[in-house]
N, C-alpha and C. Protein backbone atom coordinates (compact mmCIF):
# COMPACT_ATOMS: atom_id res chain seq x y z
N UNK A 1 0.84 -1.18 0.00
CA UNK A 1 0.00 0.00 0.00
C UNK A 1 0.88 1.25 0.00
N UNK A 2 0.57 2.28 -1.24
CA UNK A 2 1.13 3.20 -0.49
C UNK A 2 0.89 4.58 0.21
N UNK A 3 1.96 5.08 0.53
CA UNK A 3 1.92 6.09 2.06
C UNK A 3 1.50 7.52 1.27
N UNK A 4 1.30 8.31 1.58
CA UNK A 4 0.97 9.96 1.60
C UNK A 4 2.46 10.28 1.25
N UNK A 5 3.71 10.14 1.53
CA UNK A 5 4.69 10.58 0.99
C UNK A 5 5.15 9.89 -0.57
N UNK A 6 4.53 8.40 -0.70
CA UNK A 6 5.05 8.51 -2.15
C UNK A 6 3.85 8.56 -3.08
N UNK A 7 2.46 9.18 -2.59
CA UNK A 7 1.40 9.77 -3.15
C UNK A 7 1.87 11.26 -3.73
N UNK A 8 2.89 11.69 -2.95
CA UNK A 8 3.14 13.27 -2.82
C UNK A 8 4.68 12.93 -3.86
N UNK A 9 5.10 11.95 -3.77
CA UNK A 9 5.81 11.88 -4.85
C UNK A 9 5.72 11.98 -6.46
N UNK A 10 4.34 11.04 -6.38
CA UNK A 10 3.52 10.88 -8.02
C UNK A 10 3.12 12.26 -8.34
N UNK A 11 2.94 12.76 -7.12
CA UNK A 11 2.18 14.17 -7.45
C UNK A 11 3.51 15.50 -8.24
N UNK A 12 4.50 15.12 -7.53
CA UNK A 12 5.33 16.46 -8.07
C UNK A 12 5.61 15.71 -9.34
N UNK A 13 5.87 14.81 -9.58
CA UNK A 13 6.30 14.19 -11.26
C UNK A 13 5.13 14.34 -12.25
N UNK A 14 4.12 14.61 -11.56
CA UNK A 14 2.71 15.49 -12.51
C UNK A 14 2.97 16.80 -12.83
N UNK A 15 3.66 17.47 -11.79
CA UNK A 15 4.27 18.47 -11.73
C UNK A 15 4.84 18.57 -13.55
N UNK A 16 5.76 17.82 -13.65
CA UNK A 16 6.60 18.07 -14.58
C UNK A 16 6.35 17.52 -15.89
N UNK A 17 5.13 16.87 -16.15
CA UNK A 17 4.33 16.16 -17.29
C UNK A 17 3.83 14.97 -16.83
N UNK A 18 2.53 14.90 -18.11
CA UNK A 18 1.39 13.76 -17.53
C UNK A 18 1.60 12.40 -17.76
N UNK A 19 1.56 11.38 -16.79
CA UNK A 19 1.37 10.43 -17.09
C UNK A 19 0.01 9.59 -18.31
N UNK A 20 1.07 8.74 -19.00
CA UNK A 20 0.66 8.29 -20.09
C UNK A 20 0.17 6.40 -19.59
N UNK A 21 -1.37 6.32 -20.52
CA UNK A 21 -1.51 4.94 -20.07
C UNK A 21 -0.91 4.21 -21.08
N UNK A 22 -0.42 2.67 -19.99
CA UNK A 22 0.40 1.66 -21.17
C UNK A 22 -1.32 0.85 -21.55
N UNK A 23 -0.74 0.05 -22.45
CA UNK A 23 -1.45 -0.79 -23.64
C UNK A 23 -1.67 -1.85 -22.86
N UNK A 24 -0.78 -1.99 -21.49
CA UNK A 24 -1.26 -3.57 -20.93
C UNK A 24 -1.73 -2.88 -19.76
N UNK A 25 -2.16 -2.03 -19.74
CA UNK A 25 -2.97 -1.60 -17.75
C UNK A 25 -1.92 -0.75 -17.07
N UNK A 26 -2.47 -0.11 -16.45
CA UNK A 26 -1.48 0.73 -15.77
C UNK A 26 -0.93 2.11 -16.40
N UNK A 27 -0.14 3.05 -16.08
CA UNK A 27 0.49 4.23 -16.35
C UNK A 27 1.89 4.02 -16.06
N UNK A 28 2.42 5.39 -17.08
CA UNK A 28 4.19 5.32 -16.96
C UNK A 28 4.14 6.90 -17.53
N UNK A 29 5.15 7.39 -16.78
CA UNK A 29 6.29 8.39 -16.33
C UNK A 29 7.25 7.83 -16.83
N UNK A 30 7.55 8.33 -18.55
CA UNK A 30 9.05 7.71 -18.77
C UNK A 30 8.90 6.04 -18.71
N UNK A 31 10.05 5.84 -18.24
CA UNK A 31 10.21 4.40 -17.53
C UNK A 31 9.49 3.25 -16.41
N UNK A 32 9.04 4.77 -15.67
CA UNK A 32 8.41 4.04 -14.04
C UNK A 32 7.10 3.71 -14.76
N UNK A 33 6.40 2.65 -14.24
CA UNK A 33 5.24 2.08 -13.82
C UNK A 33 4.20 2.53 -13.18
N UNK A 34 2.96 3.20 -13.19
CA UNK A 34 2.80 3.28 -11.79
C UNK A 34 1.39 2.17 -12.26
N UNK A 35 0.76 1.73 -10.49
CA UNK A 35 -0.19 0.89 -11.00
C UNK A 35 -1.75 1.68 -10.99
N UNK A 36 -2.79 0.92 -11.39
CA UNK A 36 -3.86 1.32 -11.52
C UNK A 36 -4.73 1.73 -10.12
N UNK A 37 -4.14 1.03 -9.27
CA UNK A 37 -4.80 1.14 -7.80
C UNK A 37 -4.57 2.67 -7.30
N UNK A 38 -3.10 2.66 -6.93
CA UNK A 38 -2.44 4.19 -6.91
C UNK A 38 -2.98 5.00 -7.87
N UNK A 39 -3.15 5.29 -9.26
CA UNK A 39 -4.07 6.29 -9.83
C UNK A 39 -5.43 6.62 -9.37
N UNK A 40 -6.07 5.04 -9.08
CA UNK A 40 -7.08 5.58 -8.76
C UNK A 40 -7.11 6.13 -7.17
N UNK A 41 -6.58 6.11 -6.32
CA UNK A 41 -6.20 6.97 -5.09
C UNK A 41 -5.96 7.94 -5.40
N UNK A 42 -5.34 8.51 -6.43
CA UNK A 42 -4.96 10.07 -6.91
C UNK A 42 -6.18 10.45 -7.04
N UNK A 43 -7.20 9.89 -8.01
CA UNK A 43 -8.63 10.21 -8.73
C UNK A 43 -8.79 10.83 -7.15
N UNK A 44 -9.23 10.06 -6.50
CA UNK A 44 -10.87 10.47 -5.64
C UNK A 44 -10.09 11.20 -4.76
N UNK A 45 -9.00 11.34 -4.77
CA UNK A 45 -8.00 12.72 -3.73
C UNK A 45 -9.06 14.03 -4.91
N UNK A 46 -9.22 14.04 -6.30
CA UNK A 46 -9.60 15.37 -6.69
C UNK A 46 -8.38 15.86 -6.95
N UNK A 47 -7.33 15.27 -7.19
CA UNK A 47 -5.67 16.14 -7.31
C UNK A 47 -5.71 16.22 -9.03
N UNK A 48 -5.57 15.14 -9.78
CA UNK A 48 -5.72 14.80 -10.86
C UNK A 48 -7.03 14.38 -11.53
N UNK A 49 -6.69 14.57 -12.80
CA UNK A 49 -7.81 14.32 -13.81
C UNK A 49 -7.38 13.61 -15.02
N UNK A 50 -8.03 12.36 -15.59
CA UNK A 50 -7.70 11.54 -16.79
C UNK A 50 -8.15 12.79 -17.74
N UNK A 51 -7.48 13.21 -18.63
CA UNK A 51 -7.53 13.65 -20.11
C UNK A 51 -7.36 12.97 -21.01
N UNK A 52 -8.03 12.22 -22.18
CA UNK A 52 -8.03 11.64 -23.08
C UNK A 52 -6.94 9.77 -22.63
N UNK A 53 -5.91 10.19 -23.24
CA UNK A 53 -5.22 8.98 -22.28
C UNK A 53 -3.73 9.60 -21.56
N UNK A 54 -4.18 10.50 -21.07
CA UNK A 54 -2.89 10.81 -20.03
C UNK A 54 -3.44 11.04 -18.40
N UNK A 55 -2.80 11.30 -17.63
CA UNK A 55 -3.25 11.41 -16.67
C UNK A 55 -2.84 12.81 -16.08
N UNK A 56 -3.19 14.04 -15.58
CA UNK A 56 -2.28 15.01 -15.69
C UNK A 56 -3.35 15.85 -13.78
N UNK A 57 -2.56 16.79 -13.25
CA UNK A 57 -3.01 17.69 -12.34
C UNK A 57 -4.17 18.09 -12.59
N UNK A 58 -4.98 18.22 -11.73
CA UNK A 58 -6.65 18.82 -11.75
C UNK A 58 -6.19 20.39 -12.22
N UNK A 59 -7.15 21.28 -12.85
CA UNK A 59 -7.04 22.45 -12.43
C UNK A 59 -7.74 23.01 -10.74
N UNK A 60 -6.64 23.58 -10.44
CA UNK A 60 -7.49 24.00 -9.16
C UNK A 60 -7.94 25.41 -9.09
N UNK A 61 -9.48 25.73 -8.68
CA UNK A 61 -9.86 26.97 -8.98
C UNK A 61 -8.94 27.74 -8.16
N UNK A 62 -8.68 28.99 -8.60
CA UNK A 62 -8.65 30.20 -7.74
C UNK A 62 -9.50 30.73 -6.87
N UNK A 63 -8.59 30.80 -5.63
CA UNK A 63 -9.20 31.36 -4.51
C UNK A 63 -8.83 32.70 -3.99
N UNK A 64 -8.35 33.69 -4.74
CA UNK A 64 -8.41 34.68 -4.83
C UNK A 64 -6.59 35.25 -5.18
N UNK A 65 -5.97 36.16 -4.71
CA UNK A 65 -4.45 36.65 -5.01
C UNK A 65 -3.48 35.41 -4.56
N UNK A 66 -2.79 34.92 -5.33
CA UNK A 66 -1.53 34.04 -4.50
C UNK A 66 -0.80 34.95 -3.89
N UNK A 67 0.22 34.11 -3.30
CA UNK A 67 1.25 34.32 -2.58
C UNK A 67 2.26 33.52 -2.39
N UNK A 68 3.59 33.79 -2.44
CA UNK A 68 4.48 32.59 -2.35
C UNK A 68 4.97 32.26 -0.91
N UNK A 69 5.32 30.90 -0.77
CA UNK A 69 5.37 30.03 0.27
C UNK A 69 5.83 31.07 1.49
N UNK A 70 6.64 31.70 1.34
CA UNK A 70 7.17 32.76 2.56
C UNK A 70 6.79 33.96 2.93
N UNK A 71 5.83 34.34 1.67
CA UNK A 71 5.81 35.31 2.07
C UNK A 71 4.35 35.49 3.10
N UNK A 72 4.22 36.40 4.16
CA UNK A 72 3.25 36.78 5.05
C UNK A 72 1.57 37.64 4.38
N UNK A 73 0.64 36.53 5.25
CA UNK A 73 -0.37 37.71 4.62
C UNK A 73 -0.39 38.84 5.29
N UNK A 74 -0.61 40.15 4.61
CA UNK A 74 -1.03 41.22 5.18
C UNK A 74 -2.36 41.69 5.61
N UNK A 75 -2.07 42.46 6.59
CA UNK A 75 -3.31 42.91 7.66
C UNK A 75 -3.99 43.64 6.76
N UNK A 76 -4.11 44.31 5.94
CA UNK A 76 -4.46 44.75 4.95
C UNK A 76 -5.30 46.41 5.48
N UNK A 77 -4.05 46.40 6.65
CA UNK A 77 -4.13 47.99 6.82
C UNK A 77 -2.60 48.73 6.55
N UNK A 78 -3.01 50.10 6.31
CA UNK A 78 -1.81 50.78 6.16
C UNK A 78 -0.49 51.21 7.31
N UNK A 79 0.42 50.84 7.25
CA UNK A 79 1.36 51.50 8.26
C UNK A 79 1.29 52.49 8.45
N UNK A 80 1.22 52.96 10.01
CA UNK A 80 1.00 54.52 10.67
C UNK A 80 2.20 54.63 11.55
N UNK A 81 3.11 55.34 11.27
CA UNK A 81 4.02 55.87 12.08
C UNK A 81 4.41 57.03 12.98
């Protein structure tokens, strides 16, 4: 079975292009394998979405301005000095 860390693995290699299905069952990244069980654990996470025959990242809606990992939200008042 696998764990939430090599779920989070499959996930960044989506990151970088979609997995393609093979002709005998299953998906491949390149070389790797992955099996049908593990995809479908991706499915009902809502992370990913089958497109035609690849397997690729969901779009995820926007929830309003990003921000990157460090940076702080603001109080979204003005500094008074």
């Amino acid at each position: 079975m696998m764990d939430r860390t090599n779920l989070r693995y499959l996930l960044r290699l989506l990151e970088h292009g979609p997995f393609e299905r093979r002709p005998r069952g299953g998906w491949r990244f390149g070389t790797k394998v992955i099996s049908d069980a593990v995809v479908e654990r991706l499915l009902v996470s809502g992370r990913v979405e089958i497109v035609g025959l690849t397997l690729q990242l969901a779009a995820m809606p926007s929830s309003g301005p990003s921000r990157s990992r460090n940076e702080r939200p603001s109080a979204g008042l003005p500094f008074s000095q």
